[in-house]
N, C-alpha and C. Protein backbone atom coordinates (compact mmCIF):
# COMPACT_ATOMS: atom_id res chain seq x y z
N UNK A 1 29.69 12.16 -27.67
CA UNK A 1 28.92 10.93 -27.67
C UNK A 1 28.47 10.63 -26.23
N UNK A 2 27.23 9.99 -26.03
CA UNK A 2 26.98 9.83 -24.79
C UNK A 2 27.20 8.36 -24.30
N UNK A 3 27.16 8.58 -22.87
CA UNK A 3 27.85 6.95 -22.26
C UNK A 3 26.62 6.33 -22.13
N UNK A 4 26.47 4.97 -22.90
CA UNK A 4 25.51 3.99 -23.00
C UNK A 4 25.09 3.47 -21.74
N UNK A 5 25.85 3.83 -20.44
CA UNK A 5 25.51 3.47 -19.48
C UNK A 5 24.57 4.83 -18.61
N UNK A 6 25.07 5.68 -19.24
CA UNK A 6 23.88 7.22 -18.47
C UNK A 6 22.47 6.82 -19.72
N UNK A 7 23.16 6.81 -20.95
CA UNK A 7 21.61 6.68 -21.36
C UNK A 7 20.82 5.48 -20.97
N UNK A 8 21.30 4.36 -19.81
CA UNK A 8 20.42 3.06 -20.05
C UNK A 8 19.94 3.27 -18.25
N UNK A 9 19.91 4.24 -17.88
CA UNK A 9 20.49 4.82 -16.35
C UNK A 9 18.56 5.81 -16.77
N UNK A 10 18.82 6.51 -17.34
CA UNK A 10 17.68 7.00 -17.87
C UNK A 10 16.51 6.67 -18.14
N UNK A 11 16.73 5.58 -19.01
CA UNK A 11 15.84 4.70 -19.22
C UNK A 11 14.88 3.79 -18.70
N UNK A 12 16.07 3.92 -18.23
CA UNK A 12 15.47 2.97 -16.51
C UNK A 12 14.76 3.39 -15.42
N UNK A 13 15.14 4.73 -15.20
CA UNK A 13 14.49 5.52 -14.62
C UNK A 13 13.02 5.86 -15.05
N UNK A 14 13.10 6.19 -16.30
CA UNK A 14 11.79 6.55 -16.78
C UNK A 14 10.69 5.48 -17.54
N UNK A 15 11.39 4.50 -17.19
CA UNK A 15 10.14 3.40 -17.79
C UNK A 15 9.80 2.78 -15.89
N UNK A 16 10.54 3.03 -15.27
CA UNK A 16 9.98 2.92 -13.37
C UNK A 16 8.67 3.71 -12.91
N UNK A 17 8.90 4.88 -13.86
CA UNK A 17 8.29 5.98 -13.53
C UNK A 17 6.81 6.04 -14.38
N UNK A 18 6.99 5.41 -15.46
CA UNK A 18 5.51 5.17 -16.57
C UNK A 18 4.97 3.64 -15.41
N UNK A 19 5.66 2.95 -15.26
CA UNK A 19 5.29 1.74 -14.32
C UNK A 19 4.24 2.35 -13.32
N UNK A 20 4.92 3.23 -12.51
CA UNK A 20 4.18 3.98 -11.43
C UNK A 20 2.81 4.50 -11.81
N UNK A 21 3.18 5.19 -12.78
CA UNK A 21 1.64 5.96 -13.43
C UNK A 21 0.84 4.95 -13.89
N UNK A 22 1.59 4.05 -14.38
CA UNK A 22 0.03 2.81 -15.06
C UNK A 22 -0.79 2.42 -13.82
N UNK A 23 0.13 1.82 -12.70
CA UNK A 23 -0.49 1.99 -11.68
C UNK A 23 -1.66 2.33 -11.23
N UNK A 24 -0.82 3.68 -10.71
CA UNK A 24 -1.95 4.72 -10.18
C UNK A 24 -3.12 5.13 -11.22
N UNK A 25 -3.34 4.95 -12.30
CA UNK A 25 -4.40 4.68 -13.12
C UNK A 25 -4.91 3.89 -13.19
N UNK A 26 -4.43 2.36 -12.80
CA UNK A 26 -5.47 1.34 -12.66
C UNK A 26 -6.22 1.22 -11.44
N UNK A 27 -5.29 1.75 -10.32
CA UNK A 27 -6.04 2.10 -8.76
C UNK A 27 -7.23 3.40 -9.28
N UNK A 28 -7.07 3.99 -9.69
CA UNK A 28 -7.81 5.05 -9.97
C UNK A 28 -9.32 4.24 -11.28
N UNK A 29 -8.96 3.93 -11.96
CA UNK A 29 -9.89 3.29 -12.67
C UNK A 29 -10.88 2.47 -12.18
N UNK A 30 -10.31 1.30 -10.61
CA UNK A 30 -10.63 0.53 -10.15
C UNK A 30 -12.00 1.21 -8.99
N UNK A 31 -11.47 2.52 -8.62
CA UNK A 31 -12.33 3.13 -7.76
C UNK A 31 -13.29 3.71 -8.69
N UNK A 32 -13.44 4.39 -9.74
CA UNK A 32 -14.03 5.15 -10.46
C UNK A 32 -15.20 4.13 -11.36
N UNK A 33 -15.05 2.59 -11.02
CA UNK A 33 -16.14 1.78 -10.91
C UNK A 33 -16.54 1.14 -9.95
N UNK A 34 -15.96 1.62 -9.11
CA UNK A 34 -16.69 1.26 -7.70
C UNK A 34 -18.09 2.90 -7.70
N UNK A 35 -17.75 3.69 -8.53
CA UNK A 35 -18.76 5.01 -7.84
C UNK A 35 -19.17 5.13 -9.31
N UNK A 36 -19.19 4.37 -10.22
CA UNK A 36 -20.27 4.74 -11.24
C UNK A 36 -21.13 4.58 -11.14
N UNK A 37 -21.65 3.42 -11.00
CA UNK A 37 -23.30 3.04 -10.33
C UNK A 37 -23.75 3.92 -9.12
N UNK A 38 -23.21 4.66 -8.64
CA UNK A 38 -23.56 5.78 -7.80
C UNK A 38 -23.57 7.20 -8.78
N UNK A 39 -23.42 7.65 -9.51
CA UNK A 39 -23.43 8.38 -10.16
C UNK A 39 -24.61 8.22 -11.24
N UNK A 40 -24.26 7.23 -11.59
CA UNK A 40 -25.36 6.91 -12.92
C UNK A 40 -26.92 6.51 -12.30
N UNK A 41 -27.00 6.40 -10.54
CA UNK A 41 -28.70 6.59 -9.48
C UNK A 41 -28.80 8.39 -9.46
N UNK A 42 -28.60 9.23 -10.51
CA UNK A 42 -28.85 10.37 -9.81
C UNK A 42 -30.46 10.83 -9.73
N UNK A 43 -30.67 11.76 -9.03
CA UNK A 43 -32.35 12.11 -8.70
C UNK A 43 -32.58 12.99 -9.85
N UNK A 44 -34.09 12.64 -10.25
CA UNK A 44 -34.66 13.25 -11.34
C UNK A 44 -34.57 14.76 -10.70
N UNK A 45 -34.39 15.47 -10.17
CA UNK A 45 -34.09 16.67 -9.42
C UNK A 45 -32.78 17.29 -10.49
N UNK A 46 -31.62 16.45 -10.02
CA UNK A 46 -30.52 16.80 -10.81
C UNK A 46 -30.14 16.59 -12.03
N UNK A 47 -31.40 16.27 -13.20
CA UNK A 47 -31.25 16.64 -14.52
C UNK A 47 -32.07 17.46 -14.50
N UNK A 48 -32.79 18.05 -13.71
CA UNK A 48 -33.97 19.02 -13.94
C UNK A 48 -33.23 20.29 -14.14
N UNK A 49 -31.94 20.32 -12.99
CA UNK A 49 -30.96 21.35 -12.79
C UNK A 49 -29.87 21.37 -14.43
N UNK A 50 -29.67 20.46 -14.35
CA UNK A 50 -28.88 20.65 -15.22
C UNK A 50 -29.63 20.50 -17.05
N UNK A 51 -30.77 20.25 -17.39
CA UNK A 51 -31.47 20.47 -18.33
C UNK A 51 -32.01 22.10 -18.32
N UNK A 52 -31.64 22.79 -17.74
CA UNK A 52 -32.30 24.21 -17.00
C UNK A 52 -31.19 24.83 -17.02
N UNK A 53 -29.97 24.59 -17.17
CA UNK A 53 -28.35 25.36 -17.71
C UNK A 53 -28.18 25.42 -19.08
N UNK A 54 -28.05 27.15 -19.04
CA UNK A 54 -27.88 27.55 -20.92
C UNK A 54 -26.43 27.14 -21.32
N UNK A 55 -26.43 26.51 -21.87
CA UNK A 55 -25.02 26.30 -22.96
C UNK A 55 -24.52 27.92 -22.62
N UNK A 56 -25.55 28.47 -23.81
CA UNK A 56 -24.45 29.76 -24.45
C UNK A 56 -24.06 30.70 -22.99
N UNK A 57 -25.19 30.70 -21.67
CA UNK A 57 -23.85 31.53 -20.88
C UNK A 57 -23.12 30.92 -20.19
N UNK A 58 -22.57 29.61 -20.27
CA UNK A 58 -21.62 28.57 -19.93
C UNK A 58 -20.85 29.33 -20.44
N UNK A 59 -20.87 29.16 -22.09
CA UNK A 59 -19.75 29.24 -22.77
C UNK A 59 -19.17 30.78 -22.68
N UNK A 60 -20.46 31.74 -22.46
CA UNK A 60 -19.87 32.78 -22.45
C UNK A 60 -19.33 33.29 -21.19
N UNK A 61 -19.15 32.78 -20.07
CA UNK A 61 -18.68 32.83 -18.87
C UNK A 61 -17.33 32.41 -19.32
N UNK A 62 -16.71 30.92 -20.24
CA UNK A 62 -15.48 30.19 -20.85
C UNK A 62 -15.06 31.59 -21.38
N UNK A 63 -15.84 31.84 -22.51
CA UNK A 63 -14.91 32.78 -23.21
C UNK A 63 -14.18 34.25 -22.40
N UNK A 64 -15.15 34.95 -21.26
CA UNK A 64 -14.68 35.88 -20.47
C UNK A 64 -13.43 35.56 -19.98
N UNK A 65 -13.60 34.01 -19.26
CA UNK A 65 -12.19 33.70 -18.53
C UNK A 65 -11.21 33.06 -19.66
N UNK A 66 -11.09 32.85 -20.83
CA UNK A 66 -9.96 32.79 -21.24
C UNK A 66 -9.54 34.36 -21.86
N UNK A 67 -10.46 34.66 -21.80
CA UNK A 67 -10.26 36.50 -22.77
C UNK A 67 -8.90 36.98 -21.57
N UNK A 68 -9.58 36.71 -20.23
CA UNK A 68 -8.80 37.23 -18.78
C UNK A 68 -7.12 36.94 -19.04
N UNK A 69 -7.30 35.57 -19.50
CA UNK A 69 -6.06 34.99 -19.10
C UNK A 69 -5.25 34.59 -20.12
N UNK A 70 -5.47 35.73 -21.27
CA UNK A 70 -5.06 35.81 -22.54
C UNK A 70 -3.57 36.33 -22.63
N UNK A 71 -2.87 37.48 -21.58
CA UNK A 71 -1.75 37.73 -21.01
C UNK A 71 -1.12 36.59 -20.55
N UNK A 72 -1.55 35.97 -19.46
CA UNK A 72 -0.83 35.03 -18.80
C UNK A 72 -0.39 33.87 -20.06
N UNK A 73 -1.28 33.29 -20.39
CA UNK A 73 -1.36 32.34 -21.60
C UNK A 73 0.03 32.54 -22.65
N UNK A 74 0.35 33.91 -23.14
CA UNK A 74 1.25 34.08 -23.83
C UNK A 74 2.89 33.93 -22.71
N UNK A 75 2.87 34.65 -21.46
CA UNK A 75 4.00 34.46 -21.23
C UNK A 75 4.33 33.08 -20.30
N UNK A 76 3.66 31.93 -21.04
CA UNK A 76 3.29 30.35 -19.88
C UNK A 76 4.34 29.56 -21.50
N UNK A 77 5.01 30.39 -22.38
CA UNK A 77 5.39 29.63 -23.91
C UNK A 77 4.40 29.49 -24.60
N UNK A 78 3.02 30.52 -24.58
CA UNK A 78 2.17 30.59 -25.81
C UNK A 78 1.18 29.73 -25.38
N UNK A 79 0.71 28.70 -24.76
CA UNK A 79 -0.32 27.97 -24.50
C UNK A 79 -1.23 28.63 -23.49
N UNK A 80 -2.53 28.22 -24.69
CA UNK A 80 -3.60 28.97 -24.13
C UNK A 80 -4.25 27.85 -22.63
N UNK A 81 -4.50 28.79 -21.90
CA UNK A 81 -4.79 28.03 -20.64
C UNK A 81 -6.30 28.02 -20.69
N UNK A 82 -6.67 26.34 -19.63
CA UNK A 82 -8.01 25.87 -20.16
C UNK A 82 -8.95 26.11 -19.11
N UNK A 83 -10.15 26.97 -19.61
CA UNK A 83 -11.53 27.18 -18.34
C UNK A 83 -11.22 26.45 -17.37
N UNK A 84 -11.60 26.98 -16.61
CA UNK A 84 -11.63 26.10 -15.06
C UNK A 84 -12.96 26.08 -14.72
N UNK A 85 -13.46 24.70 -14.36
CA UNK A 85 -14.45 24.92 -13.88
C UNK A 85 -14.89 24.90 -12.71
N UNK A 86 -15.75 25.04 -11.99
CA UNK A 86 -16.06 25.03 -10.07
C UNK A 86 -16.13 23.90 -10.33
């Protein structure tokens, strides 16, 4: 049986620790509308670029690199690891 005082020791610990992360997600949220309206002024230039990128060799660039890392993936406990992008 375990001592109600290690499990409340735990607990404690790890609801400190979700505390922390809400946090740092609301600092993070808080900046990430400070730079949307900078993001959302982009130059008709840079949808020109990116209306001018094929899907399919996106994807087929995705599929090469997970094909790669189809070894690694199995000995990580089976999870397939996710494209990376630049």
């Amino acid at each position: 049986m375990k001592d109600i005082h290690e499990v409340l020791r735990q607990k404690q610990a790890k609801y400190a620790q979700l505390g922390k992360q809400i946090e740092m997600l609301q600092q993070a949220a808080e900046k990430l509308r400070e730079v949307a309206p900078l993001l959302a002024e982009s130059d008709d230039e840079d949808n020109a670029v990116l209306a001018e990128c094929d899907d399919s060799a996106v994807l087929a660039e995705a599929a090469k690199a997970g094909a790669g890392s189809g070894s690694a993936a199995s000995s990580k406990g089976g999870r397939p690891a996710a494209p990376r992008w630049p």
